[in-house]
Protein backbone atom coordinates (compact mmCIF):
# COMPACT_ATOMS: atom_id res chain seq x y z
CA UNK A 1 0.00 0.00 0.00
CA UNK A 2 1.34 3.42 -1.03
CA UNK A 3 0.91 6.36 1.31
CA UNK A 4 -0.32 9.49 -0.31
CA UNK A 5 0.00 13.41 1.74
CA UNK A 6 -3.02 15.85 0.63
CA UNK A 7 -2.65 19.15 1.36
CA UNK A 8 -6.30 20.73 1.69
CA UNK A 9 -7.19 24.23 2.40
CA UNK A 10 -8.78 25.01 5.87
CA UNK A 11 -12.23 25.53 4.43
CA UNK A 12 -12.03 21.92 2.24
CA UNK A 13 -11.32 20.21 5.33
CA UNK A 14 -14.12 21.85 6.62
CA UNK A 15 -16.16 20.30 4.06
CA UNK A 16 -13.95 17.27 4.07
CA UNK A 17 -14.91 16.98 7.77
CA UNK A 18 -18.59 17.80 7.30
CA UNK A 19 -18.67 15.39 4.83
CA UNK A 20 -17.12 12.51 6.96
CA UNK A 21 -19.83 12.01 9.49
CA UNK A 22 -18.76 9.20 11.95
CA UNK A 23 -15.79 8.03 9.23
CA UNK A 24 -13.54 10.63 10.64
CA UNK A 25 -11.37 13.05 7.70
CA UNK A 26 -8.84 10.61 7.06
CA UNK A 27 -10.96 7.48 6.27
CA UNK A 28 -13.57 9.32 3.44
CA UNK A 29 -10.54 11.21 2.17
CA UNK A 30 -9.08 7.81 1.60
CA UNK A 31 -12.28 6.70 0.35
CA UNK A 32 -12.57 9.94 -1.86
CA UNK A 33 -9.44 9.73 -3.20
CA UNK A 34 -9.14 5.74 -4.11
CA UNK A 35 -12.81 6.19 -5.91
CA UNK A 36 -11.87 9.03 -8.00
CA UNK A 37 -8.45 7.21 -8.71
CA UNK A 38 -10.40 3.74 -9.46
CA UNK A 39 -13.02 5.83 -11.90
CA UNK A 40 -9.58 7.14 -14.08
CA UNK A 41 -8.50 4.42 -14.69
CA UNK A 42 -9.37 2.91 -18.42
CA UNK A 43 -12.35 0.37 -17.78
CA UNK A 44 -14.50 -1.74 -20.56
CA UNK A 45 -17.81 -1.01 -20.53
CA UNK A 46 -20.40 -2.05 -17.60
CA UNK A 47 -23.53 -3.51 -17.39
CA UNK A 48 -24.35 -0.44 -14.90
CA UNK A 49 -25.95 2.85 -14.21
CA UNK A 50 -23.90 5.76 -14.00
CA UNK A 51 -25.00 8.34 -11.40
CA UNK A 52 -23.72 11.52 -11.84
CA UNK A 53 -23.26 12.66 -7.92
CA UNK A 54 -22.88 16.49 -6.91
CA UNK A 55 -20.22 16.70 -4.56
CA UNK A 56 -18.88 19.48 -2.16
CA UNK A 57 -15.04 18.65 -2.98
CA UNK A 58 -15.84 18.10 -6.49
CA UNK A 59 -18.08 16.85 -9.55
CA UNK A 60 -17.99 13.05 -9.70
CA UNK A 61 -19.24 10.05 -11.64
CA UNK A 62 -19.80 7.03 -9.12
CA UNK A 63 -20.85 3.35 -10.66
CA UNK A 64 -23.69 2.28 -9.02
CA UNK A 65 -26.11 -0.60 -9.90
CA UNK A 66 -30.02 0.12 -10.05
CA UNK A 67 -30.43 -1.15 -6.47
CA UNK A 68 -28.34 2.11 -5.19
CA UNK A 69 -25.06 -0.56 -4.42
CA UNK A 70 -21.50 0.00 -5.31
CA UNK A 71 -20.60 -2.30 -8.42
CA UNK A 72 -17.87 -3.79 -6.03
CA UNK A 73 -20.67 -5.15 -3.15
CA UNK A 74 -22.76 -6.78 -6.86
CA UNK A 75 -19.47 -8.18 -8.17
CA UNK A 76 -18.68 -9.89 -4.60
CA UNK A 77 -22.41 -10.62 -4.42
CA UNK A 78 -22.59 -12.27 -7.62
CA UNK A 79 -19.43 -14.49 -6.97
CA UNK A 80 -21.66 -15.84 -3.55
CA UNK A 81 -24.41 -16.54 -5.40
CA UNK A 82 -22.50 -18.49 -8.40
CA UNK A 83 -20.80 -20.37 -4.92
CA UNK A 84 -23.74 -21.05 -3.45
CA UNK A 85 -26.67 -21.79 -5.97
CA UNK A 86 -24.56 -23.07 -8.90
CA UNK A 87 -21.55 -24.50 -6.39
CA UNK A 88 -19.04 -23.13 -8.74
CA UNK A 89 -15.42 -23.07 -7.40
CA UNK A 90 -14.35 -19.56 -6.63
CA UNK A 91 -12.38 -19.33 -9.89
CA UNK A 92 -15.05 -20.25 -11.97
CA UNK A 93 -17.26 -17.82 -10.00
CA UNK A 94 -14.83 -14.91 -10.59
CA UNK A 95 -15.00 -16.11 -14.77
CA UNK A 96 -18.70 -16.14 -14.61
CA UNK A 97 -19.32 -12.80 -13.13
CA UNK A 98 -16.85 -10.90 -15.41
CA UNK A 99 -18.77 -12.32 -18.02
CA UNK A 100 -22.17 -11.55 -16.59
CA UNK A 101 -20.44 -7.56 -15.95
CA UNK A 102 -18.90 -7.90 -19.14
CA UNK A 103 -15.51 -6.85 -17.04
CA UNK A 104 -11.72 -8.81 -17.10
CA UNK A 105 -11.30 -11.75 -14.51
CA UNK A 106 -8.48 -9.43 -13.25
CA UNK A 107 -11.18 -6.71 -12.80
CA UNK A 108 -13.38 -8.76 -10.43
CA UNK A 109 -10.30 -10.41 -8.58
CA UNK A 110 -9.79 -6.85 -8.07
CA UNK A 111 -12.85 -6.01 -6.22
CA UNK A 112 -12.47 -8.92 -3.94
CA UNK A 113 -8.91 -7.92 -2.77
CA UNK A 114 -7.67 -4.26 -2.86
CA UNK A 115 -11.44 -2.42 -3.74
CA UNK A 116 -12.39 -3.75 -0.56
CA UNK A 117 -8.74 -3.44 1.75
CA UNK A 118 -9.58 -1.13 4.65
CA UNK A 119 -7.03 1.11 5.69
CA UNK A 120 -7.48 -0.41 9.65
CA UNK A 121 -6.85 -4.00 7.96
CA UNK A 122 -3.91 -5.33 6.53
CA UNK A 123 -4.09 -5.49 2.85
CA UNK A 124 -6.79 -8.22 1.47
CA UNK A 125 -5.27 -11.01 -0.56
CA UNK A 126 -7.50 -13.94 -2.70
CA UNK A 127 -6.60 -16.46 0.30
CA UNK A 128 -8.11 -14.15 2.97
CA UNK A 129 -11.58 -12.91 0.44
CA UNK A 130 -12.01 -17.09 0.40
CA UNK A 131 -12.24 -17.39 3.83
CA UNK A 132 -14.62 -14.64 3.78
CA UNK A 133 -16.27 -16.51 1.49
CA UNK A 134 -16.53 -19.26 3.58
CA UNK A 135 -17.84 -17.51 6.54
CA UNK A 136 -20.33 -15.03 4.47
CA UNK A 137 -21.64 -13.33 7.82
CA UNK A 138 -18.30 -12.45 8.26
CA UNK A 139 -17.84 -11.42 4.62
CA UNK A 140 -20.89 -9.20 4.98
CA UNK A 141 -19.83 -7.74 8.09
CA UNK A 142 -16.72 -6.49 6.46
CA UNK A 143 -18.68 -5.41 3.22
CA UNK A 144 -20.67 -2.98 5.32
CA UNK A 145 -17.23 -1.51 7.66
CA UNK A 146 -15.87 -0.76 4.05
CA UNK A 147 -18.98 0.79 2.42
CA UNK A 148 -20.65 2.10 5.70
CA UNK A 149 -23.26 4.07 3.48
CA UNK A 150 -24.61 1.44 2.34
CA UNK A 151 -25.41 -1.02 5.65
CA UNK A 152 -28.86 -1.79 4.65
CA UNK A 153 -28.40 -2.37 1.02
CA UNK A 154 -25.76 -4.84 1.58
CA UNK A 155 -27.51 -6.73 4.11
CA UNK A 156 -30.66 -6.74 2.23
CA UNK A 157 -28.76 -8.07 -0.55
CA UNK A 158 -26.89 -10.64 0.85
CA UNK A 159 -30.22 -12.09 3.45
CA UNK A 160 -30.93 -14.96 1.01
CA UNK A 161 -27.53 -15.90 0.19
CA UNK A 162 -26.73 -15.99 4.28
CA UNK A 163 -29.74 -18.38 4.86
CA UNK A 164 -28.51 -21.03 2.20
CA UNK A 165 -26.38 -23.64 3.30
């Protein structure tokens, strides 16, 4: 993980801080900062709705699916359900959801390991999502500390998956 310094003017950290709720400044700057970084980078086309969002510390486009989610929780949420239902290994899981998102493998590996790292957490590798994926409480649980906006969704989401066996 590579440490970044941002330099923001006492009324932007104002905002910053407004903006940050119970996250505290640092965490949704890191949050801010990763998503805009994630959204430069070149991507193929998704099978999503872009949301243009109106922000204080900017004017950003965030991918979000129809249900309000991040495409990262659907991804990780599709894998589950490929687990589960069709008892697909995880690899074949990952290859059928990047062809359901019409994404790279690489690009939904991706979701499952750094898009979801936590600053407080050591860095997520494919070993450590599989356990999660094992224990999907647990795998919720973390879903919702990394995307605390979106608690309900995410459990909502996840309910029938949880109460398979």
């Amino acid at each position: 993980m590579k440490s970044v310094t941002i330099i923001l003017a006492d009324p932007l950290y104002a905002i910053a801080s407004d903006k940050a709720g119970q996250m505290g400044v640092e965490r949704f700057l890191e949050h801010f900062v990763a998503e805009h970084l994630y959204e430069a980078a070149p991507k193929l086309w998704k099978k999503t709705h872009e949301i243009s969002i109106d922000q204080a510390l900017g004017h950003s486009t965030q991918r979000f699916q129809k249900d309000g989610l991040p495409d990262t929780v659907i991804q990780i949420h599709a894998i589950l359900k490929h687990m589960r239902e069709h008892r697909l290994t995880f690899r074949k899981a990952v290859k059928a959801t990047a062809s359901e998102f019409g994404v790279r493998e690489s690009t939904v590996r991706d979701k499952c390991t750094r898009r979801i790292t936590i600053s407080s957490t050591a860095p997520i590798d494919t070993a450590f999502f599989q356990q999660l994926l094992e224990n999907p409480q647990r795998l919720v649980d973390h879903l919702c500390q990394k995307f605390p906006d979106h608690r309900q969704g995410i459990v909502a989401k996840f309910q029938p998956l949880l109460q398979m066996k």
